[in-house]
Protein backbone atom coordinates (compact mmCIF):
# COMPACT_ATOMS: atom_id res chain seq x y z
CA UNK A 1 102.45 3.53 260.82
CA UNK A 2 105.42 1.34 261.60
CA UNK A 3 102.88 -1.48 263.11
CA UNK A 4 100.73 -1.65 259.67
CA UNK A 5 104.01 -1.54 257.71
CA UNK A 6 105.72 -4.75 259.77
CA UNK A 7 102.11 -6.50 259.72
CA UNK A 8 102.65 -6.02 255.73
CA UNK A 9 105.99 -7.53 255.93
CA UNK A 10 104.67 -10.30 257.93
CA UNK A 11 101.97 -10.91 255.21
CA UNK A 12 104.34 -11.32 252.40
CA UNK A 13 106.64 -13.39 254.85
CA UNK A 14 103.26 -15.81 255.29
CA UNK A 15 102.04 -15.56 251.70
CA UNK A 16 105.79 -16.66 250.46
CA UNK A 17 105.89 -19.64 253.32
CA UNK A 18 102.78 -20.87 251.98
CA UNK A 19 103.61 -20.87 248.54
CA UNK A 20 107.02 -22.30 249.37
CA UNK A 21 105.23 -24.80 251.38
CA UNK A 22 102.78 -25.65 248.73
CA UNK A 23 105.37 -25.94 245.76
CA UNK A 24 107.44 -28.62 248.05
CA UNK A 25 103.44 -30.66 248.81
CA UNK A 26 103.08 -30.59 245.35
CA UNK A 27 107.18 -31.21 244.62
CA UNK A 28 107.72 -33.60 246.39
CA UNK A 29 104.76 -35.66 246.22
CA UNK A 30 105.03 -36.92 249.99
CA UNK A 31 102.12 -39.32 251.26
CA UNK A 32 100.56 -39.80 254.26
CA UNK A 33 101.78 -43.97 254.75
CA UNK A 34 105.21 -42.76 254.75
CA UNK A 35 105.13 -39.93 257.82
CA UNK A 36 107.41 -37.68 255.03
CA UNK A 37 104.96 -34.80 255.00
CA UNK A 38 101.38 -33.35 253.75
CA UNK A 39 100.09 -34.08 250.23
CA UNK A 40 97.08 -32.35 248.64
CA UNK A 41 95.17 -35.00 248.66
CA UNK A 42 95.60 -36.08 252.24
CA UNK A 43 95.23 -32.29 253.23
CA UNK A 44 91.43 -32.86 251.35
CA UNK A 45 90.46 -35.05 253.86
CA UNK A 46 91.79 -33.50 257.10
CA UNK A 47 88.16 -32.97 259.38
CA UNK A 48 87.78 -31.11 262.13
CA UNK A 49 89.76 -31.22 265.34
CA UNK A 50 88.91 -33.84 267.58
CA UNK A 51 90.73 -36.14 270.19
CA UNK A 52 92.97 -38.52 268.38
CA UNK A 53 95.88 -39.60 271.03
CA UNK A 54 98.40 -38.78 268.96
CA UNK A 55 100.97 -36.35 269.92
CA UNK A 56 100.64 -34.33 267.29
CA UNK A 57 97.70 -34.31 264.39
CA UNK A 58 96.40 -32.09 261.87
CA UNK A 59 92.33 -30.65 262.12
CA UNK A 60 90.71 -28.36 259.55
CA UNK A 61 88.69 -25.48 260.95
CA UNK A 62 87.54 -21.72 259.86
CA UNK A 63 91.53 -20.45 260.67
CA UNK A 64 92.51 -23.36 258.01
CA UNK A 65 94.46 -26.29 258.45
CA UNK A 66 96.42 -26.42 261.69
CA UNK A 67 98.34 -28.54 264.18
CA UNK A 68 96.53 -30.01 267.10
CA UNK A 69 97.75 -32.11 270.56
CA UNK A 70 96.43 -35.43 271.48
CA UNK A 71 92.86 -34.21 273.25
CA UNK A 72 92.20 -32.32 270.05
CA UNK A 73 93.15 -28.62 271.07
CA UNK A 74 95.17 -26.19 268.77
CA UNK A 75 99.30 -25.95 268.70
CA UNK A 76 100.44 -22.42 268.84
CA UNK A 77 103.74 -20.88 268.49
CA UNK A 78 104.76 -17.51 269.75
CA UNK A 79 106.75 -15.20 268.11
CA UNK A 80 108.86 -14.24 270.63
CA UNK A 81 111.09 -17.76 271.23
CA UNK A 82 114.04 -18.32 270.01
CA UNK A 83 114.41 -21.53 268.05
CA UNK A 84 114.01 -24.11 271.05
CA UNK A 85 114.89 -21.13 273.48
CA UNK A 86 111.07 -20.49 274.96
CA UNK A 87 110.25 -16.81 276.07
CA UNK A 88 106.85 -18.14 277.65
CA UNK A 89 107.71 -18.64 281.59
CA UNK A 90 106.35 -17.82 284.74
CA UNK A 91 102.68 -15.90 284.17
CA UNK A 92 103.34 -17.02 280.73
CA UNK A 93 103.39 -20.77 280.72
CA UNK A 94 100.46 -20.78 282.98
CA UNK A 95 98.05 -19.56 280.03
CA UNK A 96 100.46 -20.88 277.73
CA UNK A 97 101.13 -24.57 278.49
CA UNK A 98 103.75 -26.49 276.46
CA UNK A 99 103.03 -29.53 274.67
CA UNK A 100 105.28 -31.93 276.60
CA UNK A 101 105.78 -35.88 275.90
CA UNK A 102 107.77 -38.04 277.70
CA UNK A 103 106.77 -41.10 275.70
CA UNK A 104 107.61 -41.82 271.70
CA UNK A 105 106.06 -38.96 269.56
CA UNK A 106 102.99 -40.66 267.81
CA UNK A 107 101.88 -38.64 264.56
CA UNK A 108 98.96 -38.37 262.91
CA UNK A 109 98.67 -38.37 258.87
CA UNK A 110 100.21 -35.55 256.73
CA UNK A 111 102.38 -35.11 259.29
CA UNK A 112 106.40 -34.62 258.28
CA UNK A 113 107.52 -37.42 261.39
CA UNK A 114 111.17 -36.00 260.67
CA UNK A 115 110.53 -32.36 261.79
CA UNK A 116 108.74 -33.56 265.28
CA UNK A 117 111.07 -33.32 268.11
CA UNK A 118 111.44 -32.68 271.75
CA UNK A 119 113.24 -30.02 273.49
CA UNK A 120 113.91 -28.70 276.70
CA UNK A 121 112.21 -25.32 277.02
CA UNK A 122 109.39 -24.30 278.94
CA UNK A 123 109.16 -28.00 280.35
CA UNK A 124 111.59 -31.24 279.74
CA UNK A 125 110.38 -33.11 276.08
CA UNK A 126 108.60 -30.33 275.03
CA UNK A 127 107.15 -30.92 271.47
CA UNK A 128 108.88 -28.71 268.13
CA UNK A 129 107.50 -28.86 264.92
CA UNK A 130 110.03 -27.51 262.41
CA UNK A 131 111.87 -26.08 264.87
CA UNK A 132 108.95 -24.42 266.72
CA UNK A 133 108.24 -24.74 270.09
CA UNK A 134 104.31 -25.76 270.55
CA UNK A 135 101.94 -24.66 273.33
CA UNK A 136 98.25 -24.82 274.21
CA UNK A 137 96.04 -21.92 275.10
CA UNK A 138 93.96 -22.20 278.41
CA UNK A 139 91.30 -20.38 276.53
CA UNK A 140 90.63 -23.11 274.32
CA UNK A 141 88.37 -25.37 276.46
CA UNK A 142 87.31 -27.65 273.92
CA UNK A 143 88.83 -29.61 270.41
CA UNK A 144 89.05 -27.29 267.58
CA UNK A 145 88.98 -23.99 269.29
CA UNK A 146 91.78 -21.18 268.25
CA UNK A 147 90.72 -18.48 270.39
CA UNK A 148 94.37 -18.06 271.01
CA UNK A 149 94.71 -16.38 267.80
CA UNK A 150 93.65 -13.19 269.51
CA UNK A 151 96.51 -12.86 271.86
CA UNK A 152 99.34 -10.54 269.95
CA UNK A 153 102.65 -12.70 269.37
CA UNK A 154 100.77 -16.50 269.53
CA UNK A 155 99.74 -18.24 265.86
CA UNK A 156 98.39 -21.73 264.54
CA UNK A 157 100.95 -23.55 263.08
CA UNK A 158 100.14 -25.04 259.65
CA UNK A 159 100.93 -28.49 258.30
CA UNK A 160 104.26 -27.84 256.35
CA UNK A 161 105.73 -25.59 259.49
CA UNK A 162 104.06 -22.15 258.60
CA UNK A 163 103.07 -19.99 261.06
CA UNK A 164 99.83 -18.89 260.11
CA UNK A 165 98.48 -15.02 260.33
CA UNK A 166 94.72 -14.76 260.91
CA UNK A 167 92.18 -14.49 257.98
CA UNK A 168 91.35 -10.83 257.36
C-alpha cells in the first residue's frame, strides 16, 4: 500500500517536471546554435541513439527522449545520490559505471551546455546534468538500449533534467 501510494507521488512529481520543463522549452524559446537548452523543434528531430563523440547527446527511443554518452549508450541517474554525493560504489559502480571526462565536455544539440558539469563522485570528472550524477548500465551492450530501466532506483534522464519514470 505505501509502495503504490509513493509510486503515485512520484508520478505527479514526473508529470509536474515535465510540464515545468515543457512551459520553460516553450518559454524560453532556447535553440539548439546557442547550447542554452531544448526547443520543440529541435526535440522533433532528435533520432535514435547512436555513437556521436560527444560527451553528452540526446537519442529518441520507445522510453522517449533521453540523455546518451559518447558511444551512444543511455545516461541514468539513481535515486539514491545525493546531489554530486554518489551512493553507487563498490558492487555498485561495477554495473553502474560513471560517465567520467577528463577532457572539455563536448555537447550535442538541445543540450542546456550550462547545466553539464563534472564532479568528483564515483570517479574524478564525473559528468552531472542538472545536478545529477550520470552512469551507464553494463546491461546495455549496444547504442540506444535502456534495459537499465528495470533495476529499482536507476532512470533515463530527459533533455530539460527530468528524471523520467517508465511508460506504463
Amino acid at each position: 500500500m505505501r509502495t503504490s501510494r509513493i509510486n503515485k507521488v512520484l508520478q505527479l512529481w514526473a508529470a509536474v517536471a515535465i510540464a515545468v520543463g515543457v512551459g520553460a522549452v516553450t518559454t524560453y524559446g532556447a535553440s539548439a546554435s546557442t547550447g542554452t537548452g531544448a526547443t520543440q523543434a529541435g526535440l522533433k528531430s532528435i533520432g535514435p541513439a547512436a555513437a556521436t563523440g560527444k560527451t553528452v547527446s540526446l537519442a529518441k527511443g520507445k522510453a522517449g527522449i533521453f540523455l546518451i554518452g559518447p558511444n551512444g549508450h543511455a545516461l541514468y541517474v539513481f535515486t539514491k545520490d545525493h546531489g554530486t554525493k554518489t551512493a553507487c560504489t563498490g558492487t555498485c559502480a561495477s554495473y553502474w559505471p560513471a560517465l567520467a571526462a577528463t577532457a572539455p565536455i563536448t555537447t550535442g544539440p538541445d543540450i542546456n551546455k550550462a547545466e553539464v558539469g563534472k564532479a568528483n563522485a564515483q570517479k574524478p570528472d564525473q559528468v552531472t546534468y542538472y545536478g545529477h550524477l550520470l552512469y551507464y548500465f553494463k546491461g546495455d551492450s549496444a547504442p540506444g538500449q535502456t534495459n537499465g530501466t528495470k533495476i529499482k532506483g536507476w532512470f533515463l534522464l530527459g533533455p530539460v533534467g527530468n528524471v523520467m519514470l517508465p511508460k506504463a
